[in-house]
Structure formats: structure tokens, C-alpha cells
PDB file of N, CA and C in Angstrom:
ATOM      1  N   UNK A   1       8.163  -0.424  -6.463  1.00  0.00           N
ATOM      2  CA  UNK A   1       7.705  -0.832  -5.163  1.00  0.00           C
ATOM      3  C   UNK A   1       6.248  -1.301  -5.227  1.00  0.00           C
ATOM      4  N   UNK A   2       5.521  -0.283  -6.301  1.00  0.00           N
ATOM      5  CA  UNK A   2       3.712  -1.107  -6.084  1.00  0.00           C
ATOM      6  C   UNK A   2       4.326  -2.641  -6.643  1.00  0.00           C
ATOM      7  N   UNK A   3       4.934  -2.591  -7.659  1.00  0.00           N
ATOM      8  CA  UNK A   3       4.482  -4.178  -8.685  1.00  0.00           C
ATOM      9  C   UNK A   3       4.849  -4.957  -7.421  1.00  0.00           C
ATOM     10  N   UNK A   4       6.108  -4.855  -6.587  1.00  0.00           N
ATOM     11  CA  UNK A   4       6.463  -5.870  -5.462  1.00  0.00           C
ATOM     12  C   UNK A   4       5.811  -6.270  -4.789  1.00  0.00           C
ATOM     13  N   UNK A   5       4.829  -5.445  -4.492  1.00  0.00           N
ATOM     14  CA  UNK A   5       3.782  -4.930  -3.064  1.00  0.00           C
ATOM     15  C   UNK A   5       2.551  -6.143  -3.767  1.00  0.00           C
ATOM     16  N   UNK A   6       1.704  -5.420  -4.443  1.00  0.00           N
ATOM     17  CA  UNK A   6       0.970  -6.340  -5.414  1.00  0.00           C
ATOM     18  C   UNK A   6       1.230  -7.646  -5.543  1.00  0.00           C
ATOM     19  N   UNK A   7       2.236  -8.145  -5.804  1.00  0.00           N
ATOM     20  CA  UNK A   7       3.034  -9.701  -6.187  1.00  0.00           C
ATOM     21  C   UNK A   7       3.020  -9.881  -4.937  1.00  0.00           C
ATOM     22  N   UNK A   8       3.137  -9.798  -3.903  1.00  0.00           N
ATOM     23  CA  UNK A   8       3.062 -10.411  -2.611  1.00  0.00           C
ATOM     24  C   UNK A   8       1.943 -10.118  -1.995  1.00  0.00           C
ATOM     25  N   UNK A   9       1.176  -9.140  -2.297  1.00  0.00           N
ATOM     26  CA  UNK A   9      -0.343  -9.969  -1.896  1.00  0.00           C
ATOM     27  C   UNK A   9      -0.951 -10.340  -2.560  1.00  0.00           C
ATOM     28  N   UNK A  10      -0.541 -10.700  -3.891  1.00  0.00           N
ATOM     29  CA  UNK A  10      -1.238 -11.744  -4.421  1.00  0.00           C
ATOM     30  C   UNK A  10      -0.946 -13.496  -4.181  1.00  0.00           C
ATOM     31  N   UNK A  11       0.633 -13.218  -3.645  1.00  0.00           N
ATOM     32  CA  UNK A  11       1.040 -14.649  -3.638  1.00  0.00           C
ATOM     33  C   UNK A  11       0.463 -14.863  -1.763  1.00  0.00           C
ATOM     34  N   UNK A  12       0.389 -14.152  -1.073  1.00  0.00           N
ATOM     35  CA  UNK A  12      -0.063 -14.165   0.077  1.00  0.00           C
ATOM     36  C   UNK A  12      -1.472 -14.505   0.038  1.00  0.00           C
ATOM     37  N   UNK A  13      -2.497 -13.868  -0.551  1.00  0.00           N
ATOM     38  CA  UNK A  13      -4.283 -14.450  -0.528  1.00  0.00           C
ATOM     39  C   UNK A  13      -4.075 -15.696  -1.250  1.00  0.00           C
ATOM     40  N   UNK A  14      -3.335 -15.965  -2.267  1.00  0.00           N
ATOM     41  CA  UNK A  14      -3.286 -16.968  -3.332  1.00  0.00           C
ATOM     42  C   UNK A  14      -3.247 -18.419  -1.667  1.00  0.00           C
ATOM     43  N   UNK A  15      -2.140 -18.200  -0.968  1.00  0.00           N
ATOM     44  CA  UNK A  15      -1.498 -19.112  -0.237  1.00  0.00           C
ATOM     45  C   UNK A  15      -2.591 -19.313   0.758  1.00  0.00           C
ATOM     46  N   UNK A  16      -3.410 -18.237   1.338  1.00  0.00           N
ATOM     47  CA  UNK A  16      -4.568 -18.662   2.268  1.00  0.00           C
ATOM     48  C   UNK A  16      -5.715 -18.674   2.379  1.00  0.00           C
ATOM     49  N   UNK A  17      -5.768 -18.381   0.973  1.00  0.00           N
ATOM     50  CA  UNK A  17      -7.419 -18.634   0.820  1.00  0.00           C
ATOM     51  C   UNK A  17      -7.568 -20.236  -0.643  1.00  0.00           C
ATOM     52  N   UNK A  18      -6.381 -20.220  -1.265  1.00  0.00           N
ATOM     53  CA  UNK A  18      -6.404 -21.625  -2.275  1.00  0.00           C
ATOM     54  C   UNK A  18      -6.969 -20.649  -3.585  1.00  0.00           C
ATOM     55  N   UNK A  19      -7.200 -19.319  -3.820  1.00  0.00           N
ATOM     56  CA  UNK A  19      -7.906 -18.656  -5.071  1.00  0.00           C
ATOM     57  C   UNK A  19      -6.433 -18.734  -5.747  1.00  0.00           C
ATOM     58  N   UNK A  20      -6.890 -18.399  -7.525  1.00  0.00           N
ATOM     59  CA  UNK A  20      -5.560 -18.472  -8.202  1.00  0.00           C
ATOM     60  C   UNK A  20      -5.145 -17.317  -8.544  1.00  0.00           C
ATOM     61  N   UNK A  21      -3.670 -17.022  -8.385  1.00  0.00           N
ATOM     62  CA  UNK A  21      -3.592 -15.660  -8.691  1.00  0.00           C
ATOM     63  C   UNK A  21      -4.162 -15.176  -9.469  1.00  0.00           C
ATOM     64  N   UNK A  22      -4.422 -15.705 -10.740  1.00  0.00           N
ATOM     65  CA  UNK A  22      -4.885 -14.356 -11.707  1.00  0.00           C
ATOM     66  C   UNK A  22      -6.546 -14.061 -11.164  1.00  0.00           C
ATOM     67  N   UNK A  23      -6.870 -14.557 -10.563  1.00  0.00           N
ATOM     68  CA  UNK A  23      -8.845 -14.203 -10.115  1.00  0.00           C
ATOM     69  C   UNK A  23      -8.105 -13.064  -8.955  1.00  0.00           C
ATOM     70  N   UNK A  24      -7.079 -12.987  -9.007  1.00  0.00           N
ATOM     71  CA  UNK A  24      -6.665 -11.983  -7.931  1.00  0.00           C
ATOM     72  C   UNK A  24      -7.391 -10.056  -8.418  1.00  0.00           C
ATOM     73  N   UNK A  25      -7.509  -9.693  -8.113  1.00  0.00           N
ATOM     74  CA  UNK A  25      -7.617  -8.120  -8.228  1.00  0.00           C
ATOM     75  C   UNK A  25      -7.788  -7.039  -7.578  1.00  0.00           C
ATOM     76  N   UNK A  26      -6.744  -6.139  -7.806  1.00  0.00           N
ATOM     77  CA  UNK A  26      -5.771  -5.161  -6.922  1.00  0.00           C
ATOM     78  C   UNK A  26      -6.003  -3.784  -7.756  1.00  0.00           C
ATOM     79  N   UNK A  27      -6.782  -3.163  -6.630  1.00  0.00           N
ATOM     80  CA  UNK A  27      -6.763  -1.688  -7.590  1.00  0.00           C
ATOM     81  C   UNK A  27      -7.157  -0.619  -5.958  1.00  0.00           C
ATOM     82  N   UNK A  28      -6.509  -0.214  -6.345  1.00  0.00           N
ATOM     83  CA  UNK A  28      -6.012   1.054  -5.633  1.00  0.00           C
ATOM     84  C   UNK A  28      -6.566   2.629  -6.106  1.00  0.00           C
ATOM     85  N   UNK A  29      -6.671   3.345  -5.223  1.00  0.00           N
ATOM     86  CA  UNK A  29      -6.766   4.149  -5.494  1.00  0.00           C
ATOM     87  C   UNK A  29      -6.811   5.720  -4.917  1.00  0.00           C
ATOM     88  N   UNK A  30      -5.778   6.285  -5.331  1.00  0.00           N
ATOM     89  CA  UNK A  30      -4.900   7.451  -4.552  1.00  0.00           C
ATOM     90  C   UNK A  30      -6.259   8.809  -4.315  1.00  0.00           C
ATOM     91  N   UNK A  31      -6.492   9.167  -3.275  1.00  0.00           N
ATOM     92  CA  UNK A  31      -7.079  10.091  -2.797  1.00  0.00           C
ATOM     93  C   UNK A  31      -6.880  11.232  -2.242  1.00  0.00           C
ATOM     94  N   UNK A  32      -7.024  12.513  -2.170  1.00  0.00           N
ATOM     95  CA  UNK A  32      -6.615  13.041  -1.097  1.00  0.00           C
ATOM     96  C   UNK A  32      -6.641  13.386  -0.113  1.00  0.00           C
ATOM     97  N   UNK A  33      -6.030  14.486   0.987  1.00  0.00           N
ATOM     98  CA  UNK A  33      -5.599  13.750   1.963  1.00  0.00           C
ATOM     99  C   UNK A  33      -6.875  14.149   3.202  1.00  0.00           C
ATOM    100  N   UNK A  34      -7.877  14.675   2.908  1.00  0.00           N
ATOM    101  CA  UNK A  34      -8.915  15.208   3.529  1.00  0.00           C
ATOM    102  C   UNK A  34     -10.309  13.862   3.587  1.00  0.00           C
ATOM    103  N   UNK A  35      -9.370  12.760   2.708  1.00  0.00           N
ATOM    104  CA  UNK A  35     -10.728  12.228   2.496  1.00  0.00           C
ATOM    105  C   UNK A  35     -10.291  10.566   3.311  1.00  0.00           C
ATOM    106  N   UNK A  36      -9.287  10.897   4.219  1.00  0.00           N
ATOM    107  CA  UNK A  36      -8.219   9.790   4.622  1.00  0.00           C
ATOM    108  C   UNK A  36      -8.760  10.311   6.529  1.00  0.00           C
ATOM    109  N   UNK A  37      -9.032   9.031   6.987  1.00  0.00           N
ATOM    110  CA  UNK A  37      -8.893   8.726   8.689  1.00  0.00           C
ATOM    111  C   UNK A  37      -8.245   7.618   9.104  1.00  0.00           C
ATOM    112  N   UNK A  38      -7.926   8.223  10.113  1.00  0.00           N
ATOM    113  CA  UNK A  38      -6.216   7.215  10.774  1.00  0.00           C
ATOM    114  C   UNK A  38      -7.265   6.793  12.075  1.00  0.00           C
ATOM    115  N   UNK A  39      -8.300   6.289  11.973  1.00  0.00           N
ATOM    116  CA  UNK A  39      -8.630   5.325  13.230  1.00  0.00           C
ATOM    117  C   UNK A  39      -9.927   6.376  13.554  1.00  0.00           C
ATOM    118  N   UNK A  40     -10.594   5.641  14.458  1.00  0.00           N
ATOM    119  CA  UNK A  40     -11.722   5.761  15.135  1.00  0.00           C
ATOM    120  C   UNK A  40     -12.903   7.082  14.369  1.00  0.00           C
ATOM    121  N   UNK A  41     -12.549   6.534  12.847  1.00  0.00           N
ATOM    122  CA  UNK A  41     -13.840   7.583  12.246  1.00  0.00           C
ATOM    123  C   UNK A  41     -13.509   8.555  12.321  1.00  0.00           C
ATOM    124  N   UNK A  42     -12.553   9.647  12.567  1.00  0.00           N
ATOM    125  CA  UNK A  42     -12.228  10.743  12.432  1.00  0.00           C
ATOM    126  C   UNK A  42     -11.329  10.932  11.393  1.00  0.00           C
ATOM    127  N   UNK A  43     -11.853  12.051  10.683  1.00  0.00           N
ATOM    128  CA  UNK A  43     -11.090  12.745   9.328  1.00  0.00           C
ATOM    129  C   UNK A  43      -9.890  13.144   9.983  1.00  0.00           C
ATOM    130  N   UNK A  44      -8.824  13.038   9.606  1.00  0.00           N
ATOM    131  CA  UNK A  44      -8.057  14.021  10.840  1.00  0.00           C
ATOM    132  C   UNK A  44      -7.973  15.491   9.771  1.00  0.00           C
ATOM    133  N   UNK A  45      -7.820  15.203   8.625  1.00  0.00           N
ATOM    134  CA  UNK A  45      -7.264  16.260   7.798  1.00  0.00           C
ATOM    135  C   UNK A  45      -8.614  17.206   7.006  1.00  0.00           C
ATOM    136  N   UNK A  46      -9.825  16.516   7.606  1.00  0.00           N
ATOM    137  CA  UNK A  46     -10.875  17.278   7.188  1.00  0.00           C
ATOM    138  C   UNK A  46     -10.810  18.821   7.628  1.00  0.00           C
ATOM    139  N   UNK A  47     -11.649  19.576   6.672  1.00  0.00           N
ATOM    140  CA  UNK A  47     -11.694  21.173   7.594  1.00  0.00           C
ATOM    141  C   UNK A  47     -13.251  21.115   7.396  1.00  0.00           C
TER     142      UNK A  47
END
């Protein structure tokens, strides 16, 4: 599911911005879950 995910936003920025895929770069990176806010600046999962 990432490689799919990836391949379509790369072919997606590729299509609206004119950059070529490979100048593309995709990096991610998994955190946990205290260090994550779902809107308006609030941690929700902070203590």
C-alpha cells in the first residue's frame, strides 16, 4: 500500500507542478502517538 501511495503522489506533483518524477522525494516518518495533533494545535494524545 505505501509503494502505491508514493507512485501516485509522485505521478500527481509530477502532473501539477511539470517536476520529474525522480527529483520527487518522499520520506515519511512514523512517530508516536503523543507527538501527533488532529487540528487546531492540540496534542490530543499528549499527557
Amino acid at each position: 500500500m505505501k509503494k502505491a501511495l508514493y507512485a501516485k503522489i509522485v505521478e500527481l506533483i509530477s502532473q501539477e507542478t511539470g517536476l520529474r518524477p525522480e527529483d520527487v522525494f518522499i520520506n515519511l516518518v512514523e512517530v508516536a502517538k503523543e507527538n501527533w495533533s488532529f487540528g487546531n494545535g492540540i496534542a490530543q494524545y499528549a499527557t
